[in-house]
Protein backbone atom coordinates (compact mmCIF):
# COMPACT_ATOMS: atom_id res chain seq x y z
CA UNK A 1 53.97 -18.10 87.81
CA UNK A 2 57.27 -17.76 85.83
CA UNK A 3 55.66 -14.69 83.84
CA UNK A 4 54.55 -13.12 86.50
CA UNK A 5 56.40 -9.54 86.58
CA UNK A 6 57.99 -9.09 90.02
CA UNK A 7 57.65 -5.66 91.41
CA UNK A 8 61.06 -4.30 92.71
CA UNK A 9 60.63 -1.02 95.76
CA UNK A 10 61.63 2.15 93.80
CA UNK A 11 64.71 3.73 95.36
CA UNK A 12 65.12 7.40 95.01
CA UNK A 13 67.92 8.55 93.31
CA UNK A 14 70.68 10.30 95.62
CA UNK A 15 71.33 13.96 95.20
CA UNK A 16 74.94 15.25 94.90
CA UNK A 17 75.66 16.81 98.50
CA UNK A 18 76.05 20.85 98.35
CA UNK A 19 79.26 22.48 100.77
CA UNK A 20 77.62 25.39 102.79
CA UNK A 21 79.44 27.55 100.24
CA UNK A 22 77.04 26.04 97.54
CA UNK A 23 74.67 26.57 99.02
CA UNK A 24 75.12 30.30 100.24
CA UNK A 25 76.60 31.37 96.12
CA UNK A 26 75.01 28.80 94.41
CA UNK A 27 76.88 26.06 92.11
CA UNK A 28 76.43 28.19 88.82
CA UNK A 29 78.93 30.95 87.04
CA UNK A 30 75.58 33.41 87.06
CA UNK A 31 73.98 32.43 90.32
CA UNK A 32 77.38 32.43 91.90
CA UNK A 33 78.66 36.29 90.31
CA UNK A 34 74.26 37.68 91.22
CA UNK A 35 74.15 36.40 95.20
CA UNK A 36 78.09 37.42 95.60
CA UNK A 37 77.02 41.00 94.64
CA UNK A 38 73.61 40.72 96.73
CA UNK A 39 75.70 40.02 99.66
CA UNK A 40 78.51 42.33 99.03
CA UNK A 41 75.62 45.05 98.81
CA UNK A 42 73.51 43.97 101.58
CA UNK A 43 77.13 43.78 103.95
CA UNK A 44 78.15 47.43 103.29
CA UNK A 45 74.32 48.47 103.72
CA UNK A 46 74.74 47.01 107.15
CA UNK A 47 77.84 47.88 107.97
CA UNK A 48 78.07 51.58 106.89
CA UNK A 49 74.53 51.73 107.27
CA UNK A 50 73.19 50.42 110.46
CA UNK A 51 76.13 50.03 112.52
CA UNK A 52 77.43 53.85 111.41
CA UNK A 53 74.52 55.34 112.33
CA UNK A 54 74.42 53.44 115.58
CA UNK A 55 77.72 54.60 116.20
CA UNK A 56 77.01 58.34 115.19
CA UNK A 57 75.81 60.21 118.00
CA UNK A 58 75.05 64.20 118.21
CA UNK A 59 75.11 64.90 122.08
CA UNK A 60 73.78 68.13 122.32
CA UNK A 61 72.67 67.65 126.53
CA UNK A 62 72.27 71.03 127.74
CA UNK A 63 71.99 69.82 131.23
CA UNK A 64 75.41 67.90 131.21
CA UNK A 65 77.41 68.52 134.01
CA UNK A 66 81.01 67.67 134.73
CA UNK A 67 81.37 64.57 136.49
CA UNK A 68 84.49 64.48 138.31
CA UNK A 69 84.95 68.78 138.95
CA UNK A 70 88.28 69.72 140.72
CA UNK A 71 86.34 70.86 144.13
CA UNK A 72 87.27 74.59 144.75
CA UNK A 73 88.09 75.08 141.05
CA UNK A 74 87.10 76.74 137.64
CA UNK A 75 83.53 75.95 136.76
CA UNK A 76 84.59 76.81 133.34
CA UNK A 77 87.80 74.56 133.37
CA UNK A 78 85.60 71.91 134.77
CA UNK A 79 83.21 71.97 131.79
CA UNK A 80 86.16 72.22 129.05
CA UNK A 81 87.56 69.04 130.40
CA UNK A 82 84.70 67.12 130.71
CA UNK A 83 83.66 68.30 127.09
CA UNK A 84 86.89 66.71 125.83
CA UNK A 85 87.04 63.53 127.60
CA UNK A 86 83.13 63.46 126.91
CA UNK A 87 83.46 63.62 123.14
CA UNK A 88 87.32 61.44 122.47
CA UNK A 89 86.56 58.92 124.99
CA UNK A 90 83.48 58.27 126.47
CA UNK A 91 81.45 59.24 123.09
CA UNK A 92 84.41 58.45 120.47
CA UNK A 93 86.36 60.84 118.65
CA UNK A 94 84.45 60.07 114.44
CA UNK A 95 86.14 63.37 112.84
CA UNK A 96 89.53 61.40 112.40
CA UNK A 97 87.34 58.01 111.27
CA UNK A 98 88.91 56.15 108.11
CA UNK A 99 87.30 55.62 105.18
CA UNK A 100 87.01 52.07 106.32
CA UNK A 101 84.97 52.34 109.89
CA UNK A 102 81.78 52.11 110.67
CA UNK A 103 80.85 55.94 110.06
CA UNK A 104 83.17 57.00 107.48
CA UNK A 105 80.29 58.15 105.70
CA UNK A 106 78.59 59.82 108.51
CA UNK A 107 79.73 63.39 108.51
CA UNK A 108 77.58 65.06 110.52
CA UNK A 109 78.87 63.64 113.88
CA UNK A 110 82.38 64.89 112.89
CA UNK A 111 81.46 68.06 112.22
CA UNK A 112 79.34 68.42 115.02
CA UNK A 113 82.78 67.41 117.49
CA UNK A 114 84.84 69.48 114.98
CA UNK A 115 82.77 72.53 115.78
CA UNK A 116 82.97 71.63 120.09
CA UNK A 117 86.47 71.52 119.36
CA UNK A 118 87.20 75.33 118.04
CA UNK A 119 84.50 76.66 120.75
CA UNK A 120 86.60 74.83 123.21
CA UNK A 121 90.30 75.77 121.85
CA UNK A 122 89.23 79.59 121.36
CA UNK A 123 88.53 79.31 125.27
CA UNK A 124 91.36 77.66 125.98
CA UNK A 125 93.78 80.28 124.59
CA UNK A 126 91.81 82.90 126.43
CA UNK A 127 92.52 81.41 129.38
CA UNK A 128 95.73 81.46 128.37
CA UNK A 129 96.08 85.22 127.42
CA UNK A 130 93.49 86.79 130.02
CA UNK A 131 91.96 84.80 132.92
CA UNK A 132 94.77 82.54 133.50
CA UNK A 133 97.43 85.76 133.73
CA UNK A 134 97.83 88.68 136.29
CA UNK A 135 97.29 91.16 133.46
CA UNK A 136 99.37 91.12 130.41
CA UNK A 137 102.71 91.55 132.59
CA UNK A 138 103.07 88.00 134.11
CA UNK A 139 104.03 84.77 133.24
CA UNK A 140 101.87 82.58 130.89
CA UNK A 141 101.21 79.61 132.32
CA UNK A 142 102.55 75.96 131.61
CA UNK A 143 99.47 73.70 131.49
CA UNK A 144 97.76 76.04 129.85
CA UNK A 145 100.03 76.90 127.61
CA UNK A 146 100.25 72.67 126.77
CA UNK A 147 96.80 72.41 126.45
CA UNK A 148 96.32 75.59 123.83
CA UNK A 149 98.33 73.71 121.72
CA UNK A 150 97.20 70.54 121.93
CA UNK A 151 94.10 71.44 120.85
CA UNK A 152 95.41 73.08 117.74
CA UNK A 153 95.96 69.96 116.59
CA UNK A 154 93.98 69.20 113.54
CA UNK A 155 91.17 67.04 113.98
CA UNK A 156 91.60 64.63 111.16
CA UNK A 157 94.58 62.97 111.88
CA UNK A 158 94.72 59.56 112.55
CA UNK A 159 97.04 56.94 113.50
CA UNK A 160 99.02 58.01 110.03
CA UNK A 161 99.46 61.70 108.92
CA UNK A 162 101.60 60.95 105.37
CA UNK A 163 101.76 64.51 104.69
CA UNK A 164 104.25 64.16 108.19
CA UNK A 165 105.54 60.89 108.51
CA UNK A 166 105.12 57.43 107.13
CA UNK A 167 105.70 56.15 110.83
CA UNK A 168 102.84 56.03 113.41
CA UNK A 169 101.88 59.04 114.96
CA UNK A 170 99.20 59.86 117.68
CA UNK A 171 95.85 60.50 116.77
CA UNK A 172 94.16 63.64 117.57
CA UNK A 173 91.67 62.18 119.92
CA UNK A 174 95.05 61.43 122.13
CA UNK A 175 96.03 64.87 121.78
CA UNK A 176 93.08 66.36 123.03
CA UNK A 177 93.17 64.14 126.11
CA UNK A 178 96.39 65.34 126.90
CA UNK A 179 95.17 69.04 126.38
CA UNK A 180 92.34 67.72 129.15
CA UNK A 181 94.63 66.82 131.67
CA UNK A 182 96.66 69.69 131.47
CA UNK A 183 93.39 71.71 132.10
CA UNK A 184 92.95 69.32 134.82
CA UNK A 185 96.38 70.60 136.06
CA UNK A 186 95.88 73.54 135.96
CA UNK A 187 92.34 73.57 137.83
CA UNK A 188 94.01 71.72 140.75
CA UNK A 189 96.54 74.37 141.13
CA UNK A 190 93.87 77.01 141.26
CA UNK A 191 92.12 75.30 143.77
CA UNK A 192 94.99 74.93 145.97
CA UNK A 193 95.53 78.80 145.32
CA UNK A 194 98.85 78.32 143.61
CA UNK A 195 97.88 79.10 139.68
CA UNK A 196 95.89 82.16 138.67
CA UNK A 197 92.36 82.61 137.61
CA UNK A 198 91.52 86.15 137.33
CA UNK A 199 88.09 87.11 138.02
CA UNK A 200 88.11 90.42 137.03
CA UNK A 201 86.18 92.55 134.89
CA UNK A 202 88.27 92.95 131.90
CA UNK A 203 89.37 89.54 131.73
CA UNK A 204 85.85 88.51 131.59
CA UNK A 205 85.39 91.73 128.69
CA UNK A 206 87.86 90.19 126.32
CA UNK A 207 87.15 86.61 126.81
CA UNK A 208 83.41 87.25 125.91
CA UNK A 209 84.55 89.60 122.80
CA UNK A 210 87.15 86.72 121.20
CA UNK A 211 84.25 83.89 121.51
CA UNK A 212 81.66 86.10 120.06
CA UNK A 213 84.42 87.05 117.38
CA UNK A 214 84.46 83.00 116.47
CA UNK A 215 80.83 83.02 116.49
CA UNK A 216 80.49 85.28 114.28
CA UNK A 217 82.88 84.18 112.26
CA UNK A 218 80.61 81.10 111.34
CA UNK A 219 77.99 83.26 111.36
CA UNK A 220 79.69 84.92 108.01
CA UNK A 221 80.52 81.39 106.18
CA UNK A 222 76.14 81.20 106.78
CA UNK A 223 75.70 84.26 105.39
CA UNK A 224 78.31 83.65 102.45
CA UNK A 225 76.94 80.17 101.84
CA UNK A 226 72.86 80.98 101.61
CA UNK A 227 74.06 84.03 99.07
CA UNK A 228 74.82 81.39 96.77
CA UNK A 229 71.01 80.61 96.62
CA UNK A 230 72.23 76.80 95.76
CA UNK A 231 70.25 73.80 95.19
CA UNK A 232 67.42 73.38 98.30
CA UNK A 233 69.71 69.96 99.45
CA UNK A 234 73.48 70.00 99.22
CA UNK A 235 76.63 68.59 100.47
CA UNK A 236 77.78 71.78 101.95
CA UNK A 237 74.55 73.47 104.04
CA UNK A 238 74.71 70.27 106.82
CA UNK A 239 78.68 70.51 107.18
CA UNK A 240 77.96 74.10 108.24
CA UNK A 241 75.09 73.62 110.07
CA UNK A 242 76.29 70.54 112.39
CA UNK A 243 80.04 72.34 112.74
CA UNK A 244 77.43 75.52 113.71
CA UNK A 245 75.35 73.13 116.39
CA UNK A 246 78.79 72.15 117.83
CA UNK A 247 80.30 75.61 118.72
CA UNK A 248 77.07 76.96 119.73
CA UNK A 249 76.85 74.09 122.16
CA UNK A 250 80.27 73.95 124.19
CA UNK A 251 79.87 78.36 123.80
CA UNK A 252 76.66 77.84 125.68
CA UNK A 253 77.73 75.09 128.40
CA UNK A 254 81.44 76.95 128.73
CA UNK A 255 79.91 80.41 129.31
CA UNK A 256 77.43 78.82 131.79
CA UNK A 257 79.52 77.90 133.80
CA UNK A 258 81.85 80.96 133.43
CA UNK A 259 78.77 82.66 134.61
CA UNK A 260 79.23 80.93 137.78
CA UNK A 261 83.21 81.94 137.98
CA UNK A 262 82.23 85.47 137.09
CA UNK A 263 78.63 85.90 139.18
CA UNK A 264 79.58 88.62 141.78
CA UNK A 265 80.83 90.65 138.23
CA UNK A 266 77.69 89.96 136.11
CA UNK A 267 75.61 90.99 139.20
CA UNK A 268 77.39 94.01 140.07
CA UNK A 269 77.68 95.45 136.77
CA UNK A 270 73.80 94.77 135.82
CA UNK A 271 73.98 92.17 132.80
CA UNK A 272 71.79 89.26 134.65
CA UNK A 273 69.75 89.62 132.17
CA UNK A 274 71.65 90.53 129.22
CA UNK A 275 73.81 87.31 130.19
CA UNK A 276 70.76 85.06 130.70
CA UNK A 277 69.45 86.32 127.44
CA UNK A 278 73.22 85.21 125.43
CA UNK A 279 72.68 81.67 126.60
CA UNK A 280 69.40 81.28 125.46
CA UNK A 281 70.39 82.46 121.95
CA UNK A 282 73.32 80.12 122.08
CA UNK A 283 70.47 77.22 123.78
CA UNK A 284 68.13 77.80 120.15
CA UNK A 285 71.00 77.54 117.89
CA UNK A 286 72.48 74.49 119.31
CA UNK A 287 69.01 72.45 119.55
CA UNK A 288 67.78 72.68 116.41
CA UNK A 289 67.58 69.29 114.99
CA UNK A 290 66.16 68.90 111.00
CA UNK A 291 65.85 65.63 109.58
CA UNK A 292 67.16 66.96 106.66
CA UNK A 293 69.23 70.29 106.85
CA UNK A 294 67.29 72.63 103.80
CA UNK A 295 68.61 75.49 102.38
CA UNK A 296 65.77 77.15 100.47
CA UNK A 297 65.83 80.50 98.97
CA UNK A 298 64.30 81.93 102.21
CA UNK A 299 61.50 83.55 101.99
CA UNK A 300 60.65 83.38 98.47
CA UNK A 301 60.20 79.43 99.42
CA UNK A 302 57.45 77.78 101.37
CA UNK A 303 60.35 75.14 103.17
CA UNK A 304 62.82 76.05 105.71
CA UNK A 305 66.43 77.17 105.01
CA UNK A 306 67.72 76.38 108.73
CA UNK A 307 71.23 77.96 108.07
CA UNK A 308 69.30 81.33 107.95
CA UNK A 309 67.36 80.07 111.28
CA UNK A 310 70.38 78.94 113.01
CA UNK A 311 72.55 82.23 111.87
CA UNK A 312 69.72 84.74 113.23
CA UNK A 313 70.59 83.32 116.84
CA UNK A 314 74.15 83.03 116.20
CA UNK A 315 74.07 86.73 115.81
CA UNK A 316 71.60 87.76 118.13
CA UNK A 317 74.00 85.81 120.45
CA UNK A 318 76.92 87.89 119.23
CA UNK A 319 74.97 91.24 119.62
CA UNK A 320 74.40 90.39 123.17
CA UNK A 321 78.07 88.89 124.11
CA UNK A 322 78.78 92.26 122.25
CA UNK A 323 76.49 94.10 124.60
CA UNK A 324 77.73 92.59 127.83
CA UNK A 325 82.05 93.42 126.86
CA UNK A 326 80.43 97.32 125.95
CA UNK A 327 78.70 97.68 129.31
CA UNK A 328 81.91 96.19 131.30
CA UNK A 329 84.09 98.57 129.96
CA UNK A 330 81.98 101.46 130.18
CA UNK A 331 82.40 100.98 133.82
């Protein structure tokens, strides 16, 4: 019939299509501006945050060994190199990070490598002044000499150092590599009988003296620092503490293996023991591991202040290095 209605199929209406961008930040002033800060946020919280703290590694192995050792040379040399090359290359060299990598905000790493590095300078130069020298009359030697003073490099500098130069520079990480194969150098030489490493009693007297001098230097800045009696948490007690765990670690592996160089003198002079007891000090002080580094008023407090825990076997270290330079030159 001519009245009857005729029913037409409903069609839905199209939608405008949304870009990818739309749909990521929205179409909206608001919407746009709230999900452009959510993802700002939730970028640097994955990017500082989980891929710094991948990155940021505290190797404190006490079993490491070096792998490639010069074959008739230093223990001691051996471990120094492989310390360096351990912590710029195959670990990565963080105390010199930017503000803009991965673990520029992750400063316990860098102090940690910061604190390997004086252990393993202070070494350095007393190979340098004492093992590496007939005496104090003879020559000092070259690689040694190179790789002292490499590794007084500071250990901040990056590609650019403005206070120096507004040119390119290299790193510090570069210099200490340098400093490793000049120790590397120098091992081959003494393994080939051409370069000096003096095994004798004083040498060993002094060295031992000047690296419990640097420990207990640190051992001071502890005891200076918990006199303060600051706030239980602060942004000063880990820098300590991780710079602390560093030197005690390469002093423990370093005089390890100097043990080795040195046996026939440690035997013959009694200190076995006394020597055996130095490491473990310097084995406690470099394993302790908080999850969060405390610094309590000490025994008036029921938590842990583990500056005063890790300078009690910082010195009891020192007392014994101490003990082992009296009883060398008594004889």
């Amino acid at each position: 019939m001519a009245n009857d209605l005729i029913i037409r199929p409903q069609v839905p209406a199209t939608r405008p299509k949304t870009k990818l961008p739309g749909l990521i930040f929205g179409t909206k002033l608001r919407v746009i501006a709230k999900r452009s800060v959510f993802l700002l946020v939730a970028a640097a919280v994955i990017y500082f945050g989980v891929i710094g703290n991948l990155m940021h590694r505290i190797d404190a192995d006490l079993y490491f060994t070096p792998p490639h050792p010069v074959e008739g040379g230093s223990h001691a040399v051996n471990m120094a190199e492989a310390l360096i090359l351990r912590e710029t290359a195959e670990n990565r060299w963080t105390a010199n990070d930017p503000i803009f990598f991965p673990t520029a905000f992750h400063d316990n790493m860098p102090n940690f490598q910061r604190g390997m590095m004086r252990a393993l300078s202070r070494f350095t130069m007393e190979l340098e002044n004492q093992i590496g020298r007939l005496r104090g009359s003879s020559a000092i030697d070259s690689d040694l000499e190179r790789a002292t003073g490499l590794l007084q490099f500071p250990t901040d500098v990056w590609l650019f150092d403005l206070d120096q130069s507004m040119l390119p520079i290299q790193p510090a990480d570069t210099q200490y590599e340098a400093a490793a194969r000049a120790l590397r150098s120098f091992n081959r030489r003494v393994a080939l009988g051409v370069a000096v490493f003096e095994t004798r009693a004083d040498a060993l007297a002094m060295t031992v003296e000047r690296m419990a001098g640097e420990l207990g230097a640190r051992a001071a800045i502890v005891d200076d620092h918990v006199s303060l009696d600051g706030f239980i948490i602060d942004f000063k007690s880990d820098d300590i503490f991780y710079f602390n765990k560093g030197m005690a670690y390469a002093t423990y592996l370093l005089l390890r293996e100097l043990g080795r160089d040195f046996e026939g003198i440690i035997r013959s002079q009694g200190l076995t023991r006394v020597w055996a007891q130095a490491l473990e000090s310097l084995r406690q002080a470099s394993q302790q591991n908080p999850l969060i580094v405390l610094n309590s008023s000490g025994a008036q407090s029921i938590l842990a202040n583990h500056l005063h825990l890790q300078g009690f076997y910082l010195k009891r270290a020192i007392l014994q290095l101490d003990e082992v330079a009296r009883v060398i030159r008594a004889n």
